[in-house]
C-alpha atoms as a PDB file:
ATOM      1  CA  UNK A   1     -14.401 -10.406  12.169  1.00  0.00           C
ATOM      2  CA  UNK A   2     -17.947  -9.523  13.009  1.00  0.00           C
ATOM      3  CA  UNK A   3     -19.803  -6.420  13.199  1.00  0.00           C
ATOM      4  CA  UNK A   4     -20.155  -7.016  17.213  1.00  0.00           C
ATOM      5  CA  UNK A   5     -16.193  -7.134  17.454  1.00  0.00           C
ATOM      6  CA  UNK A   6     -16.153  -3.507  16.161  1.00  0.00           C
ATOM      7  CA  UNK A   7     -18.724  -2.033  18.430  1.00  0.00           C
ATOM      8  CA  UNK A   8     -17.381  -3.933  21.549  1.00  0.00           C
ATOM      9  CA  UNK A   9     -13.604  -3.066  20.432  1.00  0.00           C
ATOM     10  CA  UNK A  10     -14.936   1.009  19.802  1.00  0.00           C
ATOM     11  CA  UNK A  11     -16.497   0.823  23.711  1.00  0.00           C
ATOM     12  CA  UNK A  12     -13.516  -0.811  24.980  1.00  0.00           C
ATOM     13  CA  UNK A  13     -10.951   2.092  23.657  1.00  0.00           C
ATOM     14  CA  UNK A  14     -13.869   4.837  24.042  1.00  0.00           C
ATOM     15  CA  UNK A  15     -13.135   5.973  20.294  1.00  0.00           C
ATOM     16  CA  UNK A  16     -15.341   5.533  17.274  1.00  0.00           C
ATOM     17  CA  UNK A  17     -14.258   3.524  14.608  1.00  0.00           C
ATOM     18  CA  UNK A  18     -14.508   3.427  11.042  1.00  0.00           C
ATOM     19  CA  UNK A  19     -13.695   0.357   8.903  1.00  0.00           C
ATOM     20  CA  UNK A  20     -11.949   1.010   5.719  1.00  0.00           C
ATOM     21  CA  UNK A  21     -12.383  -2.271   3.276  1.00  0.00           C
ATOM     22  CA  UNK A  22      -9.516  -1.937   0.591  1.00  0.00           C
ATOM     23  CA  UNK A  23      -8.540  -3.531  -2.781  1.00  0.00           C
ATOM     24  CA  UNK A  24     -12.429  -4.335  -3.835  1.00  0.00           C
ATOM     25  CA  UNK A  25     -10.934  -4.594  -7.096  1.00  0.00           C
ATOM     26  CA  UNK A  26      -9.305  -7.663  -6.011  1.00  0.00           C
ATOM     27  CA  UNK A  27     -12.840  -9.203  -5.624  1.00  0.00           C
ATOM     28  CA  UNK A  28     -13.960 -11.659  -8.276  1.00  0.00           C
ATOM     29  CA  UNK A  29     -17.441 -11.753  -7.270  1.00  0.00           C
ATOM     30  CA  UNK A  30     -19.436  -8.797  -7.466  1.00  0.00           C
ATOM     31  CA  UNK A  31     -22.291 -10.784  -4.463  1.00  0.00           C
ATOM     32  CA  UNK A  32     -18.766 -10.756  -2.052  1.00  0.00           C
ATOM     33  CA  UNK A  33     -18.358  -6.855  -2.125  1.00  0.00           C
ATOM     34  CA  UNK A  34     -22.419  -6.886  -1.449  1.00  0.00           C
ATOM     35  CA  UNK A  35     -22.280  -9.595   1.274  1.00  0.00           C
ATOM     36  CA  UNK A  36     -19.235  -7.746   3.152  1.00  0.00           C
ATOM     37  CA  UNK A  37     -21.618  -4.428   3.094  1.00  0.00           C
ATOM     38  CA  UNK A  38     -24.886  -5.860   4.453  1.00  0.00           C
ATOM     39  CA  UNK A  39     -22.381  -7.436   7.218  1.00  0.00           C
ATOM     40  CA  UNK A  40     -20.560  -3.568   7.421  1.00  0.00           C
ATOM     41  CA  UNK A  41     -23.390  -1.924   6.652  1.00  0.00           C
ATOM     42  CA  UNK A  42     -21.288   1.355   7.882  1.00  0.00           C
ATOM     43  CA  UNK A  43     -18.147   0.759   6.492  1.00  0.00           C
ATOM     44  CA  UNK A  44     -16.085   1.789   3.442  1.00  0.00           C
ATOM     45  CA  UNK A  45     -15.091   0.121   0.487  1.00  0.00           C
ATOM     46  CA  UNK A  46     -12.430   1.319  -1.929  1.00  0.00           C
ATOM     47  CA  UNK A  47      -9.721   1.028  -4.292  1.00  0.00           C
ATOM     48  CA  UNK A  48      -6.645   2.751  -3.407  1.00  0.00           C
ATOM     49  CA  UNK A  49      -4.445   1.842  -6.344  1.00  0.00           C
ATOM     50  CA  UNK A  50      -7.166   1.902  -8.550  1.00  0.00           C
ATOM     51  CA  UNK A  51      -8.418   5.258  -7.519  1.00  0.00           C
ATOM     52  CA  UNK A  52     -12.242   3.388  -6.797  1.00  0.00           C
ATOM     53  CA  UNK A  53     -13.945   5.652  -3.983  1.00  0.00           C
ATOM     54  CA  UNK A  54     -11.480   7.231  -2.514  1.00  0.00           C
ATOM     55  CA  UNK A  55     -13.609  10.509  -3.098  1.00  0.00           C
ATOM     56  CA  UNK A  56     -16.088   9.165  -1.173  1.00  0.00           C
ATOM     57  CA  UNK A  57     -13.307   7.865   1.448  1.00  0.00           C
ATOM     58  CA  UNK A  58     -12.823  11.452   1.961  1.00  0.00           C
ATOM     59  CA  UNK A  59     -15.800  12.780   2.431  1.00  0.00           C
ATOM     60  CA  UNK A  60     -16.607   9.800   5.029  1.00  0.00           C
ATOM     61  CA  UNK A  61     -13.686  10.915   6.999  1.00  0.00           C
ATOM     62  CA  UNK A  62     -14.212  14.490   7.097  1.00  0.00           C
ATOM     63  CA  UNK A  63     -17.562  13.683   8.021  1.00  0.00           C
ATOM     64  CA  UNK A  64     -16.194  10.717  10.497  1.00  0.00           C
ATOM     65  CA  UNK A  65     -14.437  13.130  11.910  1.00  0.00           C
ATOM     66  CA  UNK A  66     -17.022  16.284  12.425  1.00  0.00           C
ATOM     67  CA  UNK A  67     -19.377  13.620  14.041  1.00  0.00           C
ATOM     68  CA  UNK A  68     -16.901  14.262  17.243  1.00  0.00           C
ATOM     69  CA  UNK A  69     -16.712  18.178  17.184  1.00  0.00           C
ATOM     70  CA  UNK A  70     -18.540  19.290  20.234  1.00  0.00           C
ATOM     71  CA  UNK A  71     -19.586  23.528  19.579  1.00  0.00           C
ATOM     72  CA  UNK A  72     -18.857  26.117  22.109  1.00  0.00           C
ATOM     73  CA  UNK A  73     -18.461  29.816  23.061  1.00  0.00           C
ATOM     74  CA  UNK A  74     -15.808  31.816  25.093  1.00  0.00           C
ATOM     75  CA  UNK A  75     -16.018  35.423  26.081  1.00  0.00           C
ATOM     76  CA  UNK A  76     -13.010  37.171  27.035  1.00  0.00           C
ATOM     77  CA  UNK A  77     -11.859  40.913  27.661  1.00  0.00           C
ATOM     78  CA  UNK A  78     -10.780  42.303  24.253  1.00  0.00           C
ATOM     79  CA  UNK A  79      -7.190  43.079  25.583  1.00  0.00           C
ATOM     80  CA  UNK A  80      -6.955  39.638  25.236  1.00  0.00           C
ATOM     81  CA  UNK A  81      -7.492  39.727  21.728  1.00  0.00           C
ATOM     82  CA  UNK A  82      -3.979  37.496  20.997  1.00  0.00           C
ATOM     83  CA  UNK A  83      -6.674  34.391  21.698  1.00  0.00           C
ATOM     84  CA  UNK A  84      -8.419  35.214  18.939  1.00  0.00           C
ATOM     85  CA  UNK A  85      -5.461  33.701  16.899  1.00  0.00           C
ATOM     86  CA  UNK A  86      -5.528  30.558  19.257  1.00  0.00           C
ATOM     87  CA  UNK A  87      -8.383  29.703  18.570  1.00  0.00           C
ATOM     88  CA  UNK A  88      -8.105  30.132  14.736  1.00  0.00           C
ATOM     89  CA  UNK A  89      -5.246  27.865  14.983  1.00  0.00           C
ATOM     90  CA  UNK A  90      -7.005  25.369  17.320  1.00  0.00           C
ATOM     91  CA  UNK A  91     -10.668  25.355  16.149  1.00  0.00           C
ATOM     92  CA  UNK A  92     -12.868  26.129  13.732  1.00  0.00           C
ATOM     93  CA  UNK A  93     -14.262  29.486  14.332  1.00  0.00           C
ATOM     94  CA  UNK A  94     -17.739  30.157  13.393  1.00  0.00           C
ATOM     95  CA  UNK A  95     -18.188  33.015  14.441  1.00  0.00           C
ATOM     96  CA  UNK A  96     -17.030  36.285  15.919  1.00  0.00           C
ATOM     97  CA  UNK A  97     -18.100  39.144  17.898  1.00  0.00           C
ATOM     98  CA  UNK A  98     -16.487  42.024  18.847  1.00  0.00           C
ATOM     99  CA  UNK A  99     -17.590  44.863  21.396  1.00  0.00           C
ATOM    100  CA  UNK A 100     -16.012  47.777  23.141  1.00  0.00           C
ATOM    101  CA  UNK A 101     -15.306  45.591  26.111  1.00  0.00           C
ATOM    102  CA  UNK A 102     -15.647  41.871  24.852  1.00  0.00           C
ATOM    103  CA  UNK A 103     -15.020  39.321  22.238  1.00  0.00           C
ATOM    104  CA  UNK A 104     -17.072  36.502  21.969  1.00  0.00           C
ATOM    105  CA  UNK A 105     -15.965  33.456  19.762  1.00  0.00           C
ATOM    106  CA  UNK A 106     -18.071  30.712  18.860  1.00  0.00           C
ATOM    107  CA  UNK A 107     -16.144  27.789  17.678  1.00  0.00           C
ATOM    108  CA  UNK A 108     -16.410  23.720  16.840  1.00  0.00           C
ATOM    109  CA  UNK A 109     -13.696  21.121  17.555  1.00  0.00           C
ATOM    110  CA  UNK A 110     -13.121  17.892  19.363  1.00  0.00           C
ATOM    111  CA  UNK A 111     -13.490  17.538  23.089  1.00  0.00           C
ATOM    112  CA  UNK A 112      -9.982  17.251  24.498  1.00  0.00           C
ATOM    113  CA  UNK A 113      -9.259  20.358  21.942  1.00  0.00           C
ATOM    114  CA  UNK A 114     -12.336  22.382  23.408  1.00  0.00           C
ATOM    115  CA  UNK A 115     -10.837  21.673  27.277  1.00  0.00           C
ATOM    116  CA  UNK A 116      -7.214  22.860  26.313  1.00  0.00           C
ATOM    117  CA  UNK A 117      -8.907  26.194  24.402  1.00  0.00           C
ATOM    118  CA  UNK A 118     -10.838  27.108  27.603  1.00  0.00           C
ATOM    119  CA  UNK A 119      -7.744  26.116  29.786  1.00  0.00           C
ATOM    120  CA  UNK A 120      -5.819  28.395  28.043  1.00  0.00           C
ATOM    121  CA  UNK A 121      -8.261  30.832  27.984  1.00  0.00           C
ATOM    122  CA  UNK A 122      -9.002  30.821  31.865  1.00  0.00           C
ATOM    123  CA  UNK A 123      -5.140  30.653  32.299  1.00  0.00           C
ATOM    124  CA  UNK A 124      -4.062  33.484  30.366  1.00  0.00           C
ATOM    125  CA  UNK A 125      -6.709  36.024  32.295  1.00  0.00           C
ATOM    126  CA  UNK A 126      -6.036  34.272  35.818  1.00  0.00           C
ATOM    127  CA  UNK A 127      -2.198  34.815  35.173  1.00  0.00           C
ATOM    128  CA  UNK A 128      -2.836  38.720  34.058  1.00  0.00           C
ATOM    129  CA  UNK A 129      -5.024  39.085  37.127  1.00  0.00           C
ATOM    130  CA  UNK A 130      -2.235  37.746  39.477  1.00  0.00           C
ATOM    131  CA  UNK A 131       0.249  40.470  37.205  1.00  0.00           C
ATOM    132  CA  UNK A 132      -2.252  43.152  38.073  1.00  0.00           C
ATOM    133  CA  UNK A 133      -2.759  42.192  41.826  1.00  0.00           C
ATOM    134  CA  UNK A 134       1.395  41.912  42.150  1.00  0.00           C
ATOM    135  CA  UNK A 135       2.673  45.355  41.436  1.00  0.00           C
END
């Protein structure tokens, strides 16, 4: 498969891709493994069984995977503090500020995850509002 068929197949499901070569230590020629990385120039070769990379596998992924964190910011009455642990458990939180009246959290995560934080967010002060306005 070509390098093309990745790029078309990542726009076609909207998701980035990362191609994971394994068993390299299969290879008998040393000038294969270097021909299949100037073709996947952006790919990873390892060794599962052999334990060959799979540091480095890590790292890529972690990294693969921060590439999609978008960064953001909610502010939110303090007696609504409970999101704070929401948050925590939904992003990570980089940082935190606290006032008399407020609390602002700055925090990174993917996209879908940063529309469910402020949905919940905007949900759980709507619904208190409509509390307040009932009784």
């Amino acid at each position: 498969m070509s390098t093309r068929f990745y790029k078309i197949l990542a726009q076609a499901i909207d998701k980035p891709i990362l191609v994971v070569f394994n068993k390299i230590d299969l290879l008998k020629e040393k000038s294969t493994l270097q021909s299949i990385k100037q073709q996947y120039p952006d790919s990873v070769f390892i060794s599962a069984i052999r334990q060959i990379r799979t540091e480095y596998l890590k790292r890529s992924l972690i990294q693969f995977i921060e590439q999609q964190f978008v960064e953001d910011e909610v502010k939110f009455p303090i007696r609504f503090s409970r999101l704070v642990n929401v948050l925590h458990s939904l992003a990570i939180v980089t940082k935190e500020k606290y006032t008399n009246a407020n609390v602002t959290i700055r925090f990174r995560c993917t996209a879908r995850t940063r529309t469910k934080i402020l949905n919940i967010v905007d949900d759980t002060i709507r619904n208190s509002k409509e509390i307040v306005q009932m009784t």
